[in-house]
Each structure stands twice: as structure tokens, then as C-alpha cells.
Protein backbone atom coordinates (compact mmCIF):
# COMPACT_ATOMS: atom_id res chain seq x y z
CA UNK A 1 -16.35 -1.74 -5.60
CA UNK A 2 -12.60 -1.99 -4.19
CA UNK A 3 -10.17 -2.58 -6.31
CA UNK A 4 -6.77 -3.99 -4.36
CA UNK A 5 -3.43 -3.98 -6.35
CA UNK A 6 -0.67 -5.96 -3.96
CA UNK A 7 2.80 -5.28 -4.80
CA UNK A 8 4.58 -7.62 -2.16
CA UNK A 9 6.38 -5.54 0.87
CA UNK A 10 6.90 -6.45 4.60
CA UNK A 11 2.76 -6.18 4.68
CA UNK A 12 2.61 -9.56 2.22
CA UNK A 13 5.17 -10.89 4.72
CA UNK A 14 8.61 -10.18 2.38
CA UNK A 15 11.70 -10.18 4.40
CA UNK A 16 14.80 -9.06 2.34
CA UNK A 17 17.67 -11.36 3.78
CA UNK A 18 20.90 -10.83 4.90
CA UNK A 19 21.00 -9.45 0.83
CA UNK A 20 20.21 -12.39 -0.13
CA UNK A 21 16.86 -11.57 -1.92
CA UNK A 22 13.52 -11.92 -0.21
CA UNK A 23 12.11 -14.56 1.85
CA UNK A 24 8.56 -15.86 0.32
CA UNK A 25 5.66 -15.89 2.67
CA UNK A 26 2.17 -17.37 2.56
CA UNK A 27 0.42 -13.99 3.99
CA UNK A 28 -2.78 -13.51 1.96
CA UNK A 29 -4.57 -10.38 1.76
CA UNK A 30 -7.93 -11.71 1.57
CA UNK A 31 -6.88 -13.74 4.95
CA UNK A 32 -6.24 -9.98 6.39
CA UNK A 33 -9.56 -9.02 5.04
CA UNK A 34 -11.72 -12.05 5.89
CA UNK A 35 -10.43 -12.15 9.51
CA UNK A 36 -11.68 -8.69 9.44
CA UNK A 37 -15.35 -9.75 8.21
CA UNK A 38 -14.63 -6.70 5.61
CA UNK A 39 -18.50 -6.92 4.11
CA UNK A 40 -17.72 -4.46 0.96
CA UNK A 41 -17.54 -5.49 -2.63
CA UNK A 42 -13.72 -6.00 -3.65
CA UNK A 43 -11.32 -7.44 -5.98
CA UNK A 44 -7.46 -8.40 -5.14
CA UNK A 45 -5.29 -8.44 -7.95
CA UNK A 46 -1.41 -9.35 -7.74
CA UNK A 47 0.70 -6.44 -9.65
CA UNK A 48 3.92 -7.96 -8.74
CA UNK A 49 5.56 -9.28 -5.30
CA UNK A 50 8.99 -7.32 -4.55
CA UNK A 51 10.69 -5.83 -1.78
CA UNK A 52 9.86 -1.86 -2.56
CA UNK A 53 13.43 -1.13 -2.79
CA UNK A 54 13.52 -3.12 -5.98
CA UNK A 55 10.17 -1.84 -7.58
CA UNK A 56 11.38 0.22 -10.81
CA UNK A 57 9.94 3.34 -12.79
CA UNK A 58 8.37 0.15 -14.59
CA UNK A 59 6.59 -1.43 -12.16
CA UNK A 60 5.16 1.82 -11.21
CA UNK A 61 3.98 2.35 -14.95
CA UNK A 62 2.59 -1.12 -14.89
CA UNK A 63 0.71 -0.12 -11.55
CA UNK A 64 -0.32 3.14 -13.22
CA UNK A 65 -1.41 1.23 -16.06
CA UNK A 66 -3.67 -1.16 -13.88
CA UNK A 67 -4.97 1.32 -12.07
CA UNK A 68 -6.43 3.30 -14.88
CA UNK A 69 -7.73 0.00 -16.67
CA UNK A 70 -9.47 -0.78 -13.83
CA UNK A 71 -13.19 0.65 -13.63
CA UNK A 72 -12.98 0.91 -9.75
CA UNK A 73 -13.30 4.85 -8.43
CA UNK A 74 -11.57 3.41 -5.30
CA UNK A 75 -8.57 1.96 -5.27
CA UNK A 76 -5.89 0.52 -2.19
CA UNK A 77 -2.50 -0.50 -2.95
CA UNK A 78 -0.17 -2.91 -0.52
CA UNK A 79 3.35 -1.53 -0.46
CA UNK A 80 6.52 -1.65 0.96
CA UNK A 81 7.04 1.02 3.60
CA UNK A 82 10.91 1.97 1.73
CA UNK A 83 9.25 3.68 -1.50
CA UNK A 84 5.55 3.85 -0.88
CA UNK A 85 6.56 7.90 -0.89
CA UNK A 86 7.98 7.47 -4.55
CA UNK A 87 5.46 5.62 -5.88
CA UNK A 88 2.45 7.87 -4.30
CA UNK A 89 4.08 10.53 -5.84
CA UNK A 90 4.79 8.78 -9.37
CA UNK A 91 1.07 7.90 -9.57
CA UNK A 92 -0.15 11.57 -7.86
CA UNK A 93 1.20 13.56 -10.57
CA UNK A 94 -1.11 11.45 -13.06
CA UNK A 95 -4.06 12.86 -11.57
CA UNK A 96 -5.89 9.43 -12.04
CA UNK A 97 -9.11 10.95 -10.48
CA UNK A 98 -10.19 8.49 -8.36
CA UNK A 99 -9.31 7.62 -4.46
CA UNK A 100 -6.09 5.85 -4.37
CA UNK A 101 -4.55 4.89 -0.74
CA UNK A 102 -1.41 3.44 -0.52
CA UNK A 103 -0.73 1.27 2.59
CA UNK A 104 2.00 -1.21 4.09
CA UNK A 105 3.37 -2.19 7.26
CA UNK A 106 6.69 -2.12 9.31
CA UNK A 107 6.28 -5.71 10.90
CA UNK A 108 5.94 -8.05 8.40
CA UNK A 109 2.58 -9.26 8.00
CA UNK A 110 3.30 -12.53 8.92
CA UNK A 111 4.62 -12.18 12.15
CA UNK A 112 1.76 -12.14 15.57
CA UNK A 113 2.44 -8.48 16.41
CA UNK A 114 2.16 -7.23 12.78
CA UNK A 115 0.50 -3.71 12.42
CA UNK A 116 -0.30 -4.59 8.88
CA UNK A 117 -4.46 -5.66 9.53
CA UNK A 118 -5.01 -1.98 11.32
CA UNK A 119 -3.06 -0.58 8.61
CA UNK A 120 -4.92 -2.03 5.85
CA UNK A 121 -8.84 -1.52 8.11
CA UNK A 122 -7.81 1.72 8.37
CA UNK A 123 -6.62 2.62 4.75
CA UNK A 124 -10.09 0.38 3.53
CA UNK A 125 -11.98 2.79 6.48
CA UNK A 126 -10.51 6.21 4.96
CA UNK A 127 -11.38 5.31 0.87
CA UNK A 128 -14.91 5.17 1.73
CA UNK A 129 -14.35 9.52 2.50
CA UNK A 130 -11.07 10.30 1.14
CA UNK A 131 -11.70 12.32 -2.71
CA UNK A 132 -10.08 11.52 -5.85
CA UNK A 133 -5.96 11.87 -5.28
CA UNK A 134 -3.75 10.08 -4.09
CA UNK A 135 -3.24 9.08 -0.75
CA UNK A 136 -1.02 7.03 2.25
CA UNK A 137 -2.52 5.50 5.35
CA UNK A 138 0.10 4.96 7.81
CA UNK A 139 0.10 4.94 11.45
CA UNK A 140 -3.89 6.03 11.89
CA UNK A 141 -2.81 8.97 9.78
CA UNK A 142 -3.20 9.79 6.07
CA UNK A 143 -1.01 11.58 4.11
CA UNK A 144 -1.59 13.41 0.90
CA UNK A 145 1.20 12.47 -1.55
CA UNK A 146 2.89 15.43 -1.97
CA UNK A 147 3.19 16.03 1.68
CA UNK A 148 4.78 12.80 2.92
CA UNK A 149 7.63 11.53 4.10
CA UNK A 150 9.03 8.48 5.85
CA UNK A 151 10.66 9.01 9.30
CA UNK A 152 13.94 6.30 9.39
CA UNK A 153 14.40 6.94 13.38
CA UNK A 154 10.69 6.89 14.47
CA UNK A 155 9.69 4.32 11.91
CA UNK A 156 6.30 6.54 11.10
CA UNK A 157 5.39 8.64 8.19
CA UNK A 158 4.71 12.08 8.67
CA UNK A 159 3.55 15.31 6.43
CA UNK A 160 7.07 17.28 5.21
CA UNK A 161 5.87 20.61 6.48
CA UNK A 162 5.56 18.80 10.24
């Protein structure tokens, strides 16, 4: 079974505002993953719903929490694109054992053109080979968490040592 923690971010269709807090949107993950016909076993469970800048050390130990309570050996977790590094690497250095892929988007998931149902296919797609750690599927890549990092000018994440 999958277990699927959703933490809000542009993938759940959360637009921070002019800084005027974030915009609420109807995007459902199990609308990504029934378009998709996804035909494995899995359970979505809301963590919290926040822009990623505004996730705190927490919300990641609430997160952390879940994901050990959970019996699942396989776990994905929607996330803003802004922190997903920080909190990969907040919930690596717990060695959990078990497959954890963290995965967002950088058009929001309720727009037409949003790359947030390849994102998530693809980050479903790697936990079925991916062993226990702690991982990010970004741009058809996956990153180990201690050998990630977010590109501002490309918009992609790519390994450090690149």
C-alpha cells in the first residue's frame, strides 16, 4: 500500500498572493490519480495545506510523526517546490527506513498546462524501485536528499555535485 501525505503547495493548486496569503483551490489529489487510472492500493491523508515557505520545523515533525505512524513501507509526499529540499533533508536524517518521495510542481496544479500529474505518475512510478531513504522526483529525475538542490533561474532541481 501507498501511503500519500499532502501538505498543500502550487501542486494542490496554492497561489501565495500579492502577500496576501494563499489563494484556496479545489485541486484534489485523488482527481490527479483517478484521471490517471492509478490501479495500486493507496491512502491520501491531508497533513496540512500551506504554501512551503510557511511550513515550520513543526509541521515537519508532525509529517515525521505521520510518517512513522503509518504502517506503509512506501510513502509520497505533495510539496511545495520552495522547501521540499529542507524538508527531504529534515525527514532523511531520521532514517525512517522506508521509500519516501517527495514531489510538487512549478505550475500550480490547477492550471491546464500544470506539470504536477507527470510529476506525481512519475514519483508514484519510481516508489515501486526506489529503497528505503528519502527521495525527490522532480523533472523525470530523482534526487537523493542529501544531494539536491533547487535551481531559481532554470526552475528544475538538480544534484549539488552537478
Amino acid at each position: 500500500m501507498l501511503k500519500i501525505f499532502t501538505t498543500g503547495g502550487t501542486i494542490e493548486g496554492l497561489d501565495y498572493v500579492n502577500d496576501e496569503g494563499i489563494k484556496e483551490s479545489d485541486v484534489s489529489m485523488l482527481d490527479f490519480l483517478k484521471a490517471a487510472n492509478i490501479t495500486i492500493d493507496f491512502d491520501i491523508e491531508n497533513v496540512f495545506k500551506k504554501d512551503s515557505r510557511a511550513i515550520t520545523k513543526e509541521d515537519r515533525k508532525l509529517l515525521a510523526r505521520k510518517i512513522t505512524e503509518t504502517e506503509a513501507t512506501k510513502v509520497l509526499i505533495t510539496h511545495g517546490t520552495f522547501t521540499m529540499e529542507d524538508t527531504a533533508r529534515y525527514i532523511g536524517k531520521l532514517k525512517l527506513k522506508k521509500a519516501i518521495v517527495l514531489v510538487g510542481s512549478f505550475i500550480l496544479g490547477s492550471e491546464k498546462n500544470t506539470d504536477a500529474p507527470f510529476n506525481l505518475g512519475y514519483a508514484i512510478s519510481s516508489l515501486q524501485f526506489l529503497e528505503p531513504d528519502v527521495y525527490i522526483a522532480m523533472n523525470g529525475k530523482v534526487f537523493h536528499w542529501s544531494n539536491v538542490t533547487k535551481n531559481l533561474e532554470t526552475n528544475t532541481f538538480e544534484q549539488k555535485d552537478e
